[in-house]
N, C-alpha and C. Protein backbone atom coordinates (compact mmCIF):
# COMPACT_ATOMS: atom_id res chain seq x y z
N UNK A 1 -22.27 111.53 34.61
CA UNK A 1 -21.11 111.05 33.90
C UNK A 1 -21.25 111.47 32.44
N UNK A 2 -20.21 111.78 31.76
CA UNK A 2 -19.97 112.21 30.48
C UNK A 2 -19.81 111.03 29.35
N UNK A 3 -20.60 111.03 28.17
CA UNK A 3 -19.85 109.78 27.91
C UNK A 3 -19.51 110.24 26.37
N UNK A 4 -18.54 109.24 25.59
CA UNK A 4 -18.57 109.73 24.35
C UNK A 4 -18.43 109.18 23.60
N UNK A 5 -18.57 109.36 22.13
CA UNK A 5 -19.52 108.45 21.08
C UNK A 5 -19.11 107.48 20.99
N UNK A 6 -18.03 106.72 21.58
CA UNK A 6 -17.64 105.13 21.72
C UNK A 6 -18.23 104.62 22.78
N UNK A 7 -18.96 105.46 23.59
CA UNK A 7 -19.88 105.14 24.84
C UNK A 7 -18.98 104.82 26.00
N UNK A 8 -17.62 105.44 26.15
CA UNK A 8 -16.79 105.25 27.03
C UNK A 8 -17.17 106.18 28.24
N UNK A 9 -16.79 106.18 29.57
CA UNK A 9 -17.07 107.09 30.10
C UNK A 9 -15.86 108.49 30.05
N UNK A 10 -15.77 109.32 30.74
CA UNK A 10 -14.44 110.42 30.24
C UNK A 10 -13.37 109.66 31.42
N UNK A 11 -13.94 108.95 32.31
CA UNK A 11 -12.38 108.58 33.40
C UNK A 11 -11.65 107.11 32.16
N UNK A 12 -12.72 106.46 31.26
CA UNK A 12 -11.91 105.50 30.66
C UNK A 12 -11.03 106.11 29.81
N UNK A 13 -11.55 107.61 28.84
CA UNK A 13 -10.69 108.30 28.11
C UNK A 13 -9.38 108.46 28.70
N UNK A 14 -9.58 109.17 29.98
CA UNK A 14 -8.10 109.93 29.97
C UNK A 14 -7.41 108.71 30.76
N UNK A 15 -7.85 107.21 30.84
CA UNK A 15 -6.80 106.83 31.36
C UNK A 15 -6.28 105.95 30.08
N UNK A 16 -6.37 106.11 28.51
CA UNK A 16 -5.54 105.79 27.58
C UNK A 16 -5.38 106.91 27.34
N UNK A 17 -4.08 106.64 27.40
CA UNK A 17 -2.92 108.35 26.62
C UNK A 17 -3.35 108.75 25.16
N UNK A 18 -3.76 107.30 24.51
CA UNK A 18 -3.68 107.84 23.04
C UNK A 18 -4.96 108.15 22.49
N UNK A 19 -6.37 108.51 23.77
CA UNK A 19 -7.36 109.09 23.78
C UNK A 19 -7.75 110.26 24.51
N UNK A 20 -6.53 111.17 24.34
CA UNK A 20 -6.77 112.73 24.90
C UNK A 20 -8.04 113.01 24.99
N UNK A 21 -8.40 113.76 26.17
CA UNK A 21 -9.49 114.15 25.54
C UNK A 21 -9.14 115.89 25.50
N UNK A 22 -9.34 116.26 24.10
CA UNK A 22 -9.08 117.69 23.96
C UNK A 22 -10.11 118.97 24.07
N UNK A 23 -11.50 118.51 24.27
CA UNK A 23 -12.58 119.65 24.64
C UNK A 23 -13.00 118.67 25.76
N UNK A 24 -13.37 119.53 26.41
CA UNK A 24 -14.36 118.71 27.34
C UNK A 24 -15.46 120.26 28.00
N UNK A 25 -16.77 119.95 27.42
CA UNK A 25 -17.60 120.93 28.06
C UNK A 25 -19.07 120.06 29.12
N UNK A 26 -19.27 120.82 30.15
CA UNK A 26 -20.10 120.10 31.44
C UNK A 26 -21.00 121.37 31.61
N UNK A 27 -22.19 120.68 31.30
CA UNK A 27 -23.42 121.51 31.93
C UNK A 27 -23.60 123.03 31.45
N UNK A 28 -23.11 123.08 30.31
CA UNK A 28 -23.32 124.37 29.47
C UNK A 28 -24.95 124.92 28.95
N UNK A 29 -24.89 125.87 29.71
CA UNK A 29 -26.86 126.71 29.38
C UNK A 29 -25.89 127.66 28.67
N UNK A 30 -27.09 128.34 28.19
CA UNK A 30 -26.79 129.62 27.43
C UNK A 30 -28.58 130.23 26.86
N UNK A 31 -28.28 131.63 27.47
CA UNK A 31 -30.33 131.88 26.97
C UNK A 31 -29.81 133.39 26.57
N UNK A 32 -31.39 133.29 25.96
CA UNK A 32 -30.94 135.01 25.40
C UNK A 32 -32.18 136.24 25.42
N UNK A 33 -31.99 137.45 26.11
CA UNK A 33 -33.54 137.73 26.25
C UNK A 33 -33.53 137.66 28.00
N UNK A 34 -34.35 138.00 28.34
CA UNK A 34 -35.08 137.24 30.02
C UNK A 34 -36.48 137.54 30.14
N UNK A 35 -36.68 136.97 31.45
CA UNK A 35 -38.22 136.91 31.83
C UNK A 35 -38.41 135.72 30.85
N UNK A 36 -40.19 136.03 30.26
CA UNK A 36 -40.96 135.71 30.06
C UNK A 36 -40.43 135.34 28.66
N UNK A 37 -39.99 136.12 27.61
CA UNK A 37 -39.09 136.35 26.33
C UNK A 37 -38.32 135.19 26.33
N UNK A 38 -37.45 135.04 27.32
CA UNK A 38 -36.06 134.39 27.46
C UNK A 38 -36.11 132.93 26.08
N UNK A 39 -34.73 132.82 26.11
CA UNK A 39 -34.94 131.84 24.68
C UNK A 39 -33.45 130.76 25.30
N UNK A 40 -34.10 129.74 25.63
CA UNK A 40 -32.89 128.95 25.98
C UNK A 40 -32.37 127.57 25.23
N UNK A 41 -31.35 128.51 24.43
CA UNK A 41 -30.35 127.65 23.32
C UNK A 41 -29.84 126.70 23.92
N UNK A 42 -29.01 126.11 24.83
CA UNK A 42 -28.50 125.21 25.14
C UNK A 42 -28.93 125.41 27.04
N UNK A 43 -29.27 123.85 27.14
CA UNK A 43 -29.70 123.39 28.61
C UNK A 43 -28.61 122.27 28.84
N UNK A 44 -28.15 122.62 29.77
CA UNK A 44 -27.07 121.38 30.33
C UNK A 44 -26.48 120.32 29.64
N UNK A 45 -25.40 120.91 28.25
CA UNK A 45 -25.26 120.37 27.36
C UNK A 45 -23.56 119.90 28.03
N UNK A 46 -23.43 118.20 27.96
CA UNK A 46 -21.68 118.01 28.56
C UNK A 46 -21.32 116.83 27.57
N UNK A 47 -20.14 116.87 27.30
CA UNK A 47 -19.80 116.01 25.86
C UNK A 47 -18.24 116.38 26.26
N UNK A 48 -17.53 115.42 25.64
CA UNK A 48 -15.89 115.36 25.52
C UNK A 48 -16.01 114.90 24.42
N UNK A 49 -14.46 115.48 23.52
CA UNK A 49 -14.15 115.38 22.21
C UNK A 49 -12.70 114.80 22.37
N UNK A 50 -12.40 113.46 21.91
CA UNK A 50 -11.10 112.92 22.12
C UNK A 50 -10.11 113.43 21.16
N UNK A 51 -8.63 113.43 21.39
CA UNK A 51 -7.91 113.74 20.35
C UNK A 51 -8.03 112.66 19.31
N UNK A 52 -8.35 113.49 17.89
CA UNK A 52 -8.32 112.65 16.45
C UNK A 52 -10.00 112.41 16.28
N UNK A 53 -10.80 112.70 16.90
CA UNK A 53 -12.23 112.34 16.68
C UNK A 53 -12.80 113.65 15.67
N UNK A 54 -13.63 112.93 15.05
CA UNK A 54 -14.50 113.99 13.91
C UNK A 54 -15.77 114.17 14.99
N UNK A 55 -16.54 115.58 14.92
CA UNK A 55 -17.21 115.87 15.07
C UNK A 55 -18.55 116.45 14.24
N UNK A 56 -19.82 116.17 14.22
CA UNK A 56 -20.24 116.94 13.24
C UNK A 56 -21.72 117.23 14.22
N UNK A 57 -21.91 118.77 14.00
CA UNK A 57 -23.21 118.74 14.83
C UNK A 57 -24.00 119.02 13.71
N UNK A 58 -25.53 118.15 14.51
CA UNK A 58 -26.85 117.76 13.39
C UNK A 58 -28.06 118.37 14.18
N UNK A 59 -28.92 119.46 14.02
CA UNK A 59 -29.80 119.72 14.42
C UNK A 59 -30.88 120.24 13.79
N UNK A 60 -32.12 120.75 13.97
CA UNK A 60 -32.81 121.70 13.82
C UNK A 60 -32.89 122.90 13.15
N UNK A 61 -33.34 124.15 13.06
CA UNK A 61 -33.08 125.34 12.58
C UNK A 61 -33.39 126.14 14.49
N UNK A 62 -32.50 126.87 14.85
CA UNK A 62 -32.83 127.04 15.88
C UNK A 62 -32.61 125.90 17.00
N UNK A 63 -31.67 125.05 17.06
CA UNK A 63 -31.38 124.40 18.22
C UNK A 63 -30.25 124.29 18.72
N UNK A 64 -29.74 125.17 18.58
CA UNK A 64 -28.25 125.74 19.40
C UNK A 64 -27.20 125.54 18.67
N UNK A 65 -26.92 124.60 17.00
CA UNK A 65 -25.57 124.50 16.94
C UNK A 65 -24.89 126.01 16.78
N UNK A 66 -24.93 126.81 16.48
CA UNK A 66 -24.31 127.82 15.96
C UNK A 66 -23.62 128.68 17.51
N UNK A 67 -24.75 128.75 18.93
CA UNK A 67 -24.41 129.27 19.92
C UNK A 67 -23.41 127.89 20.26
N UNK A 68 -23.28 126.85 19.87
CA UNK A 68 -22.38 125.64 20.51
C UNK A 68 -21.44 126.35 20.41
C-alpha cells in the first residue's frame, strides 16, 4: 500500500475529490552500469503526490533525487 505524508492510504485519497492524486509512482528501480559495476539509484521507490501538496526531496549526495 502507498501511503502519503498525511499517512492516508492512496484508496482514502482518491475517494475525496478535493484530494486528487496527481503523480502517483509504484515500485520505481532505476540502475546504471551492469554486472558487478551496476549502481542502483532508486529501489522500489512508490509515493503519490495529491493535488495542492508541496513536495521537497531531502537526501544524500548520490541518493537518487536528481534520477527521481
Amino acid at each position: 500500500m502507498t501511503e502519503s505524508t498525511s499517512g492516508q492510504s492512496g484508496t482514502a485519497l482518491a475517494e475525496d475529490p478535493a484530494r486528487t492524486v496527481m503523480v502517483t509512482v509504484e515500485d520505481l528501480h532505476r540502475s546504471y552500469g551492469s554486472g558487478a559495476a551496476a549502481v542502483h539509484a532508486l529501489r522500489g521507490v512508490s509515493f503519490e503526490i495529491p493535488r495542492g501538496e508541496l513536495v521537497a526531496l531531502k537526501g544524500r549526495s548520490g541518493s537518487g533525487k536528481t534520477t527521481l
